[in-house]
C-alpha atoms as a PDB file:
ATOM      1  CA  UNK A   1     -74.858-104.363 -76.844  1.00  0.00           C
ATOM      2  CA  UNK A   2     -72.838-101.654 -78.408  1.00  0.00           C
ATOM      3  CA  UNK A   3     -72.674 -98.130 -76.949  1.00  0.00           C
ATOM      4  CA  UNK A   4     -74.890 -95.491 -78.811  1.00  0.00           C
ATOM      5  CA  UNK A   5     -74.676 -94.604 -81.988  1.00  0.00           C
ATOM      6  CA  UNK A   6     -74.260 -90.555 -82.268  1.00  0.00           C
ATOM      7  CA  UNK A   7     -75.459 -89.319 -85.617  1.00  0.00           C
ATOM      8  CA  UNK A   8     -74.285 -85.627 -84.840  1.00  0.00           C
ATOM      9  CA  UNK A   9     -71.467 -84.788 -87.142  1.00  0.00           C
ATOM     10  CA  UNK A  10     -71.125 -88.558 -87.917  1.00  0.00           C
ATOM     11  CA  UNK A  11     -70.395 -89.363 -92.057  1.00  0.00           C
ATOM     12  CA  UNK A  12     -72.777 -91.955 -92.959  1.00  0.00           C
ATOM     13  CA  UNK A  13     -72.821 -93.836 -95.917  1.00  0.00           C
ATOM     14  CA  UNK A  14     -76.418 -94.915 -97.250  1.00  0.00           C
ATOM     15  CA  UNK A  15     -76.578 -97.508-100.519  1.00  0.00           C
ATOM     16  CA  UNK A  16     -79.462 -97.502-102.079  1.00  0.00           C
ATOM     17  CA  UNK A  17     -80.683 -94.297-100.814  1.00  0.00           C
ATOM     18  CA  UNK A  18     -82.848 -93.067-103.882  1.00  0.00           C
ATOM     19  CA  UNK A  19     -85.850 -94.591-102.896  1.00  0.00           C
ATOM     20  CA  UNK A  20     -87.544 -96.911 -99.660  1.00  0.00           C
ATOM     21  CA  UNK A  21     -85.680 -97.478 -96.950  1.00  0.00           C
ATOM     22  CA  UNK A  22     -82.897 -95.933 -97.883  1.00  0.00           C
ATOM     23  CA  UNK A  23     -83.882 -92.484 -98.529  1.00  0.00           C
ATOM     24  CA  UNK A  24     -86.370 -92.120 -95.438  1.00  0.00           C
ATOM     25  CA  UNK A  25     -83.180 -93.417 -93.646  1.00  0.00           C
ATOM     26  CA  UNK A  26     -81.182 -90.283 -95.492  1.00  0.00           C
ATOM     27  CA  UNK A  27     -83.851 -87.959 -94.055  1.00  0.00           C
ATOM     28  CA  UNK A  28     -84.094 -89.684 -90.689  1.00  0.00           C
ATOM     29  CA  UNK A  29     -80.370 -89.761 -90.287  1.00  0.00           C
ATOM     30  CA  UNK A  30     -79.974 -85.787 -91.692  1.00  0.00           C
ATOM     31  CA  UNK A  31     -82.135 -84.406 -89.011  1.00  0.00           C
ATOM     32  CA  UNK A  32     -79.962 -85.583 -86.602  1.00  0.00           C
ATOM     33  CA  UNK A  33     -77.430 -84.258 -87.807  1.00  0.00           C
ATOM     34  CA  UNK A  34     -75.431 -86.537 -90.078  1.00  0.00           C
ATOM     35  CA  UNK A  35     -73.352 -85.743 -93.016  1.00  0.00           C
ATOM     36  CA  UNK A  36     -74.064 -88.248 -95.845  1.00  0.00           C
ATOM     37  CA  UNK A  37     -72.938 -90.035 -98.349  1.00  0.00           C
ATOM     38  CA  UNK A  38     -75.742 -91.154-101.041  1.00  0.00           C
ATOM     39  CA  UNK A  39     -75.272 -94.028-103.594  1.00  0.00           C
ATOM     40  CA  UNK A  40     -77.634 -95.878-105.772  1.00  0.00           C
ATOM     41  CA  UNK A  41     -77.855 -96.345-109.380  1.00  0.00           C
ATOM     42  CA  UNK A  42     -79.613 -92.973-110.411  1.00  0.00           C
ATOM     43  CA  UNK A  43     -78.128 -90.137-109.787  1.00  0.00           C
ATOM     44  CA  UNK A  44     -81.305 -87.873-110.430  1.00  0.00           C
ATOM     45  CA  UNK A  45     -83.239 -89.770-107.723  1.00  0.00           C
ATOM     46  CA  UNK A  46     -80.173 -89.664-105.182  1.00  0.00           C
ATOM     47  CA  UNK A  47     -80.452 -85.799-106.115  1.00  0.00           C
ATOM     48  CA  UNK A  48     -84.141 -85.480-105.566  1.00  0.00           C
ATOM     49  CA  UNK A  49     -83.106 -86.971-102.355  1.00  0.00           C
ATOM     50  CA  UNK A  50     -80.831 -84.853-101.342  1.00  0.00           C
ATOM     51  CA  UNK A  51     -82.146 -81.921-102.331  1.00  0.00           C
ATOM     52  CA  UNK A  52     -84.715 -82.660 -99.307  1.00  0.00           C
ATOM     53  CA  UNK A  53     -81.911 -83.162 -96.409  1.00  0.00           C
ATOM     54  CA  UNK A  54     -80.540 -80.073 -94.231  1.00  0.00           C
ATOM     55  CA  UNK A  55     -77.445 -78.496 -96.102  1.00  0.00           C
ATOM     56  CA  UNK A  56     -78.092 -80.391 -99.360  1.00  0.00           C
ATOM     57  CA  UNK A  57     -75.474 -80.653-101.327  1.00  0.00           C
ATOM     58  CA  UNK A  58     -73.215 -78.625 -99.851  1.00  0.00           C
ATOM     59  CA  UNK A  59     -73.327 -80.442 -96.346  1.00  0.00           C
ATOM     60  CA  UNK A  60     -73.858 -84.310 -98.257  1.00  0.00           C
ATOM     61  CA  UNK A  61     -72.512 -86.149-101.325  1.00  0.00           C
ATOM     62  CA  UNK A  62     -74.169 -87.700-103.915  1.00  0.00           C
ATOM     63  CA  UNK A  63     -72.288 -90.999-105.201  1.00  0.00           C
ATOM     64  CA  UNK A  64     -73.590 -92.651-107.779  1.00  0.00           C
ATOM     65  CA  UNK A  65     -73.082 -96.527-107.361  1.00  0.00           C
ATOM     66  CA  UNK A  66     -74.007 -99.870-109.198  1.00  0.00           C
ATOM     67  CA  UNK A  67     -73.688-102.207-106.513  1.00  0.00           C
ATOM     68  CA  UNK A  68     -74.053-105.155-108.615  1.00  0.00           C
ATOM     69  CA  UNK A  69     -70.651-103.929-110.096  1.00  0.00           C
ATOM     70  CA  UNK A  70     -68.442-104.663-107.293  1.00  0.00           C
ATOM     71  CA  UNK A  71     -64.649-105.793-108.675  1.00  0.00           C
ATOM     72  CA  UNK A  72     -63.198-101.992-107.939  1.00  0.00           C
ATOM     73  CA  UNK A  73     -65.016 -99.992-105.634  1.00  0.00           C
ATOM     74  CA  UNK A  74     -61.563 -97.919-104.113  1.00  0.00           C
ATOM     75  CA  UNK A  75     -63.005 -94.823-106.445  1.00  0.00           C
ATOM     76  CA  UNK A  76     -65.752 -94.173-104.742  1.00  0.00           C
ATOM     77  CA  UNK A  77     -64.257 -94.696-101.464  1.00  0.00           C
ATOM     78  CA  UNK A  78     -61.516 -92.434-102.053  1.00  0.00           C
ATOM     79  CA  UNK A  79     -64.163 -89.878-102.975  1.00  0.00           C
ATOM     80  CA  UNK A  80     -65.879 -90.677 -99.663  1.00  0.00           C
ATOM     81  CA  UNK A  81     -62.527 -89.924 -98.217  1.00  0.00           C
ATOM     82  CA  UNK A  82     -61.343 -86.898-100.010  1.00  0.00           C
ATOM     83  CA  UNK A  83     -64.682 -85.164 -99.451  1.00  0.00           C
ATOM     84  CA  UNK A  84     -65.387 -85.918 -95.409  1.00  0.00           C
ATOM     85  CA  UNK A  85     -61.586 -87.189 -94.292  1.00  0.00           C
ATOM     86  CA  UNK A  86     -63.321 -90.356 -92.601  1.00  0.00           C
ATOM     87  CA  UNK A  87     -66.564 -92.782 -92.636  1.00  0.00           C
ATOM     88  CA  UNK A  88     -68.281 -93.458 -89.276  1.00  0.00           C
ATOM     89  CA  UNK A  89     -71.115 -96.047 -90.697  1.00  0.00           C
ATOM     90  CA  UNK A  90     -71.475 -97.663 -93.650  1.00  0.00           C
ATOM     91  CA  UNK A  91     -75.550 -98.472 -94.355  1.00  0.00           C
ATOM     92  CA  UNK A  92     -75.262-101.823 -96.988  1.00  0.00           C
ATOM     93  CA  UNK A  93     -79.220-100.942 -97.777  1.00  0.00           C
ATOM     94  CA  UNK A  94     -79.219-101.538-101.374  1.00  0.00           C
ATOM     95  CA  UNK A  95     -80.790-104.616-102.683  1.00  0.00           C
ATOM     96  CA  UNK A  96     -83.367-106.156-105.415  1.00  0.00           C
ATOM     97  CA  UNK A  97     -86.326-109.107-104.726  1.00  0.00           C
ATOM     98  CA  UNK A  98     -87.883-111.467-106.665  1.00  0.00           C
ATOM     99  CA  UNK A  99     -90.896-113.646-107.521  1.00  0.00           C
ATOM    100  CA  UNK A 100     -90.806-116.699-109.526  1.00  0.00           C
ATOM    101  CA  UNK A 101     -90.643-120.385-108.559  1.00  0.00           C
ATOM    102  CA  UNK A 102     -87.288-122.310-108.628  1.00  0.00           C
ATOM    103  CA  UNK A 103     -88.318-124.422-111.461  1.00  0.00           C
ATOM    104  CA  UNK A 104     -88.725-121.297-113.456  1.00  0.00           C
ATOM    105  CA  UNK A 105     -86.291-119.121-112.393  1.00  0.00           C
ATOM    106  CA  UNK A 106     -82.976-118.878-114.945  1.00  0.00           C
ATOM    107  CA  UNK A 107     -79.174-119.010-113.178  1.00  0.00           C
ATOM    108  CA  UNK A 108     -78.518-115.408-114.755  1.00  0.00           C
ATOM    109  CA  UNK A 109     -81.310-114.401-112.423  1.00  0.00           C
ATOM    110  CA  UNK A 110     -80.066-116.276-109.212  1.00  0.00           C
ATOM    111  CA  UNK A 111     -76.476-114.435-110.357  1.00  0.00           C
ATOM    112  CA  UNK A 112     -78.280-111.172-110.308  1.00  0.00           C
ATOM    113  CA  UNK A 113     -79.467-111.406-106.997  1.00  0.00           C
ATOM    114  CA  UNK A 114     -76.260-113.180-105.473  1.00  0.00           C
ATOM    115  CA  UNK A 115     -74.283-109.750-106.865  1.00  0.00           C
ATOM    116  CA  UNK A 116     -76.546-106.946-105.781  1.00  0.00           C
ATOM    117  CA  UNK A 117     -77.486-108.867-102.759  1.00  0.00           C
ATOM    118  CA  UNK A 118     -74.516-110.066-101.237  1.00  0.00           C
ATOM    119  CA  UNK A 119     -71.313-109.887-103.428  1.00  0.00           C
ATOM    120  CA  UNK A 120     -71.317-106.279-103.846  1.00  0.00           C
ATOM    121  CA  UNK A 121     -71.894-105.713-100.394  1.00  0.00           C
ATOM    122  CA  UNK A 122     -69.304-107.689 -99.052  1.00  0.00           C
ATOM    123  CA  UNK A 123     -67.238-105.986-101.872  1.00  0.00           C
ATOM    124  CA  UNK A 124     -67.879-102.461-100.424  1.00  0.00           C
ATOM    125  CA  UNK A 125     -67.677-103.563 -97.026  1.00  0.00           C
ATOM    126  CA  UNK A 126     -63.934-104.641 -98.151  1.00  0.00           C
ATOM    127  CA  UNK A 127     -63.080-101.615 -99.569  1.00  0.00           C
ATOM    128  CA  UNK A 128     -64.294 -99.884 -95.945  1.00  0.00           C
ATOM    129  CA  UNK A 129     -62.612-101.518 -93.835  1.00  0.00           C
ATOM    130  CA  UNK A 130     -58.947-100.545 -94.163  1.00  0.00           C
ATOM    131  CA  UNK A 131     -60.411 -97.256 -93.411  1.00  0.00           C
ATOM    132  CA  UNK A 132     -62.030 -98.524 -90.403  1.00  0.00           C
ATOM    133  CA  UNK A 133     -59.232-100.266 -88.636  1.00  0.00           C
ATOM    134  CA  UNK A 134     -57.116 -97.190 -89.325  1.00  0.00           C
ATOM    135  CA  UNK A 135     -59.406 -94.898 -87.597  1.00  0.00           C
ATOM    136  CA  UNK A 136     -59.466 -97.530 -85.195  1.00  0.00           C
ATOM    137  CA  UNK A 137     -63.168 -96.740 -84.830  1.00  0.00           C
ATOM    138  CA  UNK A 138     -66.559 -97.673 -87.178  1.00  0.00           C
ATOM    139  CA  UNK A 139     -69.567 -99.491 -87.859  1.00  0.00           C
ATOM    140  CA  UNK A 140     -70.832-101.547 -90.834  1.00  0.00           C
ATOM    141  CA  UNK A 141     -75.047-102.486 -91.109  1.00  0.00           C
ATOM    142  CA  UNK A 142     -76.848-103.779 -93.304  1.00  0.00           C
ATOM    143  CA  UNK A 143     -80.103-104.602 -94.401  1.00  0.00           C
ATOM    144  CA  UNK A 144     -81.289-108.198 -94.076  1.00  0.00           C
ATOM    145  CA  UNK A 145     -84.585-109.579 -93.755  1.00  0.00           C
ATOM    146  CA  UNK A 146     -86.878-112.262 -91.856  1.00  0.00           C
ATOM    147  CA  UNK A 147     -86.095-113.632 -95.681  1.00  0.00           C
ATOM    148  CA  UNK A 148     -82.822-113.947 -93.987  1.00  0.00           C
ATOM    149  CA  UNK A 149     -83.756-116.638 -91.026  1.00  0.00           C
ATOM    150  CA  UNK A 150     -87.154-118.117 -93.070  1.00  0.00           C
ATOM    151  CA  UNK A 151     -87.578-119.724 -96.340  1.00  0.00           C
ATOM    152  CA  UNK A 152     -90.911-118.447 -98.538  1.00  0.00           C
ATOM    153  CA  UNK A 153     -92.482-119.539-101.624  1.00  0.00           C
ATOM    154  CA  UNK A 154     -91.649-117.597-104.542  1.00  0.00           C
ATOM    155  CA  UNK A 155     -88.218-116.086-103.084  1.00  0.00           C
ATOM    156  CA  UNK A 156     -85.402-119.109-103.410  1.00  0.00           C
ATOM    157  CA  UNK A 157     -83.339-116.710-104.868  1.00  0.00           C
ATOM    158  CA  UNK A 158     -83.928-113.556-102.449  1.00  0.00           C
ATOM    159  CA  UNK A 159     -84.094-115.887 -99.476  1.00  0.00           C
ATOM    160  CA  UNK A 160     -80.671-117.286-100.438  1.00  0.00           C
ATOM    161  CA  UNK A 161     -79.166-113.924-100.589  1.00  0.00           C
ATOM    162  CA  UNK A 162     -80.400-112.494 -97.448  1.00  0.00           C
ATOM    163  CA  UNK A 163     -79.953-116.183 -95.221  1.00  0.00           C
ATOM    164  CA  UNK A 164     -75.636-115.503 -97.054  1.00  0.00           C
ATOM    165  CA  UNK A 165     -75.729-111.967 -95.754  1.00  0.00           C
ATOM    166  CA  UNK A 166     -77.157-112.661 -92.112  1.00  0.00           C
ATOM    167  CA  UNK A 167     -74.585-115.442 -92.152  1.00  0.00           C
ATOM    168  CA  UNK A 168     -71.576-113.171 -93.346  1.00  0.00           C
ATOM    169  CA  UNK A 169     -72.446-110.349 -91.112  1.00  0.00           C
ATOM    170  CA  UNK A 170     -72.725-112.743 -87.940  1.00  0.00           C
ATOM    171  CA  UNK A 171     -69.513-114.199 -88.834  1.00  0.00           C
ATOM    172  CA  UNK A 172     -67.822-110.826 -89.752  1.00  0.00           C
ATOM    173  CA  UNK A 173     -68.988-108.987 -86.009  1.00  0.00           C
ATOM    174  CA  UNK A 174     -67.025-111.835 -84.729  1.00  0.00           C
ATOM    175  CA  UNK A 175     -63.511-110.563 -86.358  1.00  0.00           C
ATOM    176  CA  UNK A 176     -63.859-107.317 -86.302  1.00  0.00           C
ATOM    177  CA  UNK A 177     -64.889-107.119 -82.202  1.00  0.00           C
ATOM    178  CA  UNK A 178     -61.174-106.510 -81.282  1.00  0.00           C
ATOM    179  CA  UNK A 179     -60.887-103.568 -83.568  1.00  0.00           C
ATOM    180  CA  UNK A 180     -63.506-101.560 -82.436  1.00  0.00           C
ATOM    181  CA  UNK A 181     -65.773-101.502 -85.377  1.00  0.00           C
ATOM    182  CA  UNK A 182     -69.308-102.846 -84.798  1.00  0.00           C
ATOM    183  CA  UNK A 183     -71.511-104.663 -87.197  1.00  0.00           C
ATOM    184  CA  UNK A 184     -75.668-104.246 -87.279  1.00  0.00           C
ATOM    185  CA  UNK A 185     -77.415-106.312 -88.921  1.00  0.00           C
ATOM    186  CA  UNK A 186     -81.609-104.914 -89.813  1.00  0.00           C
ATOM    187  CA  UNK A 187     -83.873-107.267 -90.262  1.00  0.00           C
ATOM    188  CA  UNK A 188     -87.064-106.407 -91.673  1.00  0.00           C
ATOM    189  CA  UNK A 189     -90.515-108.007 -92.373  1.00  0.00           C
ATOM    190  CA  UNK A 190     -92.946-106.316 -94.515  1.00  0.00           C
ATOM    191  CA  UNK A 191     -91.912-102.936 -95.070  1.00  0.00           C
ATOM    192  CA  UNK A 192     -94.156-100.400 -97.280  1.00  0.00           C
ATOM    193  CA  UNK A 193     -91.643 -99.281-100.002  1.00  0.00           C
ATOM    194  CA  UNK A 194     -91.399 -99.704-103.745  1.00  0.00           C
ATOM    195  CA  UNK A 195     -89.480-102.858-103.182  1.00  0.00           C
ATOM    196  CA  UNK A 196     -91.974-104.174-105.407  1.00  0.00           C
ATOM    197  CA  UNK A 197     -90.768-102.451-108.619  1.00  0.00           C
ATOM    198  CA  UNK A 198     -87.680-104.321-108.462  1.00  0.00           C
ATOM    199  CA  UNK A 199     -88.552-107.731-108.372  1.00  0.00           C
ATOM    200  CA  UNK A 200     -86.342-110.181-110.458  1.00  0.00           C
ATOM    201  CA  UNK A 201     -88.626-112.429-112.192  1.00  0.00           C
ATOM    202  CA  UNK A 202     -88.340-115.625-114.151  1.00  0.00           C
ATOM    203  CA  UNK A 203     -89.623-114.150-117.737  1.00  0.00           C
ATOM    204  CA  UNK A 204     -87.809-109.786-117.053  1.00  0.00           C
ATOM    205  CA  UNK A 205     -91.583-109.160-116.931  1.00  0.00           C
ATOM    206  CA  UNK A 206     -92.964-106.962-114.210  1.00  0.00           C
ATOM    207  CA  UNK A 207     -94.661-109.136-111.359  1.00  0.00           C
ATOM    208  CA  UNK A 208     -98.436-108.793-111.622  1.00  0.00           C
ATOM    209  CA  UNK A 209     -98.943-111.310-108.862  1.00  0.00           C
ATOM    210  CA  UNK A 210    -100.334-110.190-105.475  1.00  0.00           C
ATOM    211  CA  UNK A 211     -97.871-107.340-103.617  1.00  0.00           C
ATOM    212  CA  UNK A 212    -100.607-106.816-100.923  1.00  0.00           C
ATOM    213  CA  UNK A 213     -98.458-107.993 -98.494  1.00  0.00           C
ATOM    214  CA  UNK A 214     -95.843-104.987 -99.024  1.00  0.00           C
ATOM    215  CA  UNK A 215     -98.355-102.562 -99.513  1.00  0.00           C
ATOM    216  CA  UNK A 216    -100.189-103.698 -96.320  1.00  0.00           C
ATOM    217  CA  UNK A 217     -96.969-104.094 -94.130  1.00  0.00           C
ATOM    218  CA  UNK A 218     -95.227-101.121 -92.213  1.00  0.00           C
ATOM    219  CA  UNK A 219     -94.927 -97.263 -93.407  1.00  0.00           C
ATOM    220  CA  UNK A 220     -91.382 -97.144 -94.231  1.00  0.00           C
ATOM    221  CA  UNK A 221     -90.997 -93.646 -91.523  1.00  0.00           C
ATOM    222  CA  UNK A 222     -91.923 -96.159 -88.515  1.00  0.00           C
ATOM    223  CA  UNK A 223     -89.487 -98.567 -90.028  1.00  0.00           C
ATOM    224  CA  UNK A 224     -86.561 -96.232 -90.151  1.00  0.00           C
ATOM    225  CA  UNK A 225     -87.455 -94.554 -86.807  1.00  0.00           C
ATOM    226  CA  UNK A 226     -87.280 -98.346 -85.086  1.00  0.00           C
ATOM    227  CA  UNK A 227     -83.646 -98.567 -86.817  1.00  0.00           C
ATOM    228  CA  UNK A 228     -82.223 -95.001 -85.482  1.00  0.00           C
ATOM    229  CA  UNK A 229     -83.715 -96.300 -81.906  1.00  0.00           C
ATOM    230  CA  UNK A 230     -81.562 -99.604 -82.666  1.00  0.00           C
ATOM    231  CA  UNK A 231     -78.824 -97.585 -83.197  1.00  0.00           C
ATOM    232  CA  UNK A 232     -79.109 -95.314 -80.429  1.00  0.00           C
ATOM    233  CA  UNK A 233     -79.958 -98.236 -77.765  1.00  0.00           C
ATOM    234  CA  UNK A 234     -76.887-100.401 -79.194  1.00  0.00           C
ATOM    235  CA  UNK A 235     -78.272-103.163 -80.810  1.00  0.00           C
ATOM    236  CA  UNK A 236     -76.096-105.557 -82.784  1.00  0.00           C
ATOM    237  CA  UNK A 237     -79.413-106.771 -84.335  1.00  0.00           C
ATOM    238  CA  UNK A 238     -82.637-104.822 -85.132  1.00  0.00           C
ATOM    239  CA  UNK A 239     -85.862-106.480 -85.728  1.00  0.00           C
ATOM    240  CA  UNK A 240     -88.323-104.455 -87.328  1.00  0.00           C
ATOM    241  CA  UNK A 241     -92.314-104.976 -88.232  1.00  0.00           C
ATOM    242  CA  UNK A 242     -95.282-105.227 -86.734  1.00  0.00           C
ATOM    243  CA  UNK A 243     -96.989-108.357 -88.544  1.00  0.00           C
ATOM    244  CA  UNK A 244     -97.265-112.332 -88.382  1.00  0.00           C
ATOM    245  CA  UNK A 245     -94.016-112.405 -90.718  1.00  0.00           C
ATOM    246  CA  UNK A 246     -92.164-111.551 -87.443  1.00  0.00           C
ATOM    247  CA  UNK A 247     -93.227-114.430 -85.629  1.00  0.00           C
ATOM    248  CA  UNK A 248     -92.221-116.593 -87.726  1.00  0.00           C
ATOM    249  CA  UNK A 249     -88.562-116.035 -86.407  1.00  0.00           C
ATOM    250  CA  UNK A 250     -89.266-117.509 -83.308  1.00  0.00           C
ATOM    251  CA  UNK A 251     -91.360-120.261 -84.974  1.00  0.00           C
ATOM    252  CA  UNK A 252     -88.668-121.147 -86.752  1.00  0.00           C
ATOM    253  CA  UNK A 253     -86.522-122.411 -83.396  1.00  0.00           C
ATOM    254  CA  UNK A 254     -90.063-123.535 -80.733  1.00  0.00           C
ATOM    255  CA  UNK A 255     -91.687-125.520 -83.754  1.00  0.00           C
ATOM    256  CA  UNK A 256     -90.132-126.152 -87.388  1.00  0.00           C
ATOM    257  CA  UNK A 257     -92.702-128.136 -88.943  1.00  0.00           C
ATOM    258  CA  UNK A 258     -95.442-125.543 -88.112  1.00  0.00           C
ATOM    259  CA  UNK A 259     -93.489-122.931 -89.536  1.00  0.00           C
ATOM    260  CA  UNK A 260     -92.750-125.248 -92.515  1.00  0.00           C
ATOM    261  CA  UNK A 261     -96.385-125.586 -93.313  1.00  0.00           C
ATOM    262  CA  UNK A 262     -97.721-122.004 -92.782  1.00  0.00           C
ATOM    263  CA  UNK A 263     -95.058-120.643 -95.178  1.00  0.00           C
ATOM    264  CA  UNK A 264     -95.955-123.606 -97.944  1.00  0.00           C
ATOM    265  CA  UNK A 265     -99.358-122.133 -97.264  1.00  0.00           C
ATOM    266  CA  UNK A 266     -98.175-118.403 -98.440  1.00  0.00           C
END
């Protein structure tokens, strides 16, 4: 357990805050009075974002950011810099899916994923750091998934990603313990955002399959709200949903083979 997180007058910095997670998390975090930093591809969506926080742009920064693009990110984190003076969290949020069976699936899509899924957040959680251990303070999260601890049909590639970036994350809270600077890992199930719309498949196409999972699972406010309680209450891991996907976790450990067969069953 970590002591609570204070979002008053803490700089947070959200990726992939245009849109799901990330920008209910911008709006969430805001009203408690957070200054932010807000990166994601578009800047026109990170705008329409901000332009719905507390102090706008005036109080926040909009910093457009292709994750996927990670050999030099020391730009934008001097502009963090230069514009606040420090960075208390860093929110890795940003992150694509996909749909398509292994046999199917091209290597320039399993690169995809491995870059905006893990590379380029270990990239920006690099280019952090220094900044963290000279502060001698911080905290680094980021946004798994129960993708992250089970395997699924359909997602080799996304469940690859997220099991390497609940594995890097673990094994980076371990180093960084004796400087101070915590590491959160979120780990979602079924979350009601437009996740679906960016769904590497094995053809480009849009995926026409069935999304009813995501558009059945939890409203993307309670999700967020469970997160800021994580935060507040300490918690070096976060669970969050409300349906069977969660159970599977446990599953996973009490009886393998049963989990095995219900997610073949998917």
């Amino acid at each position: 357990m970590y002591p609570a997180f204070q979002f008053e007058g803490a700089v947070l910095w959200i990726t992939g805050a245009s849109s799901g997670i990330g920008a209910e998390a911008a709006r969430q975090f805001a009203r408690r009075g957070a200054r932010l930093v807000l990166s994601a591809r578009s800047r026109e969506g990170l705008q329409a974002v901000c332009d719905q926080l507390p102090g706008g742009s005036e109080r926040h920064l909009v910093l457009p950011l292709d994750i996927g693009n990670y050999e030099d990110f020391s730009t934008p984190v001097d502009a963090v810099i230069g514009r606040f003076g420090r960075l208390d969290l860093l929110f890795n949020n940003a992150g694509i899916t996909q749909r398509s069976l292994c046999i199917d699936t091209p290597m320039a899509v399993y690169r995809q994923l491995m870059d905006v899924n893990v590379l380029g957040q270990i990239a920006l959680t690099k280019a952090v750091l220094p900044v963290m251990q000279a502060q001698g303070h911080g905290h680094i999260a980021a946004t798994a998934s129960v993708a992250g601890k089970v395997g699924a049909p359909l997602r080799t590639g996304y469940c690859a990603t997220k099991h390497a970036l609940m594995g890097f994350f673990d094994a980076l809270r371990t180093e960084l313990d004796r400087f101070s600077i915590r590491v959160t890992t979120v780990v979602p199930g079924f979350i009601r955002t437009d996740i679906a719309q960016r769904v590497a498949t094995a053809d480009g196409e849009a995926f026409k399959g069935d999304n009813s999972q995501i558009e059945n699972g939890m409203p993307v406010e309670d999700c967020v709200r469970v997160i800021v309680e994580g935060f507040e209450h300490g918690l070096p891991e976060i669970p969050v949903g409300t349906g069977p996907e969660m159970a599977y976790v446990a599953l996973r450990h009490s009886d393998p083979e049963a989990l095995f067969k219900a997610a073949a069953a998917m």
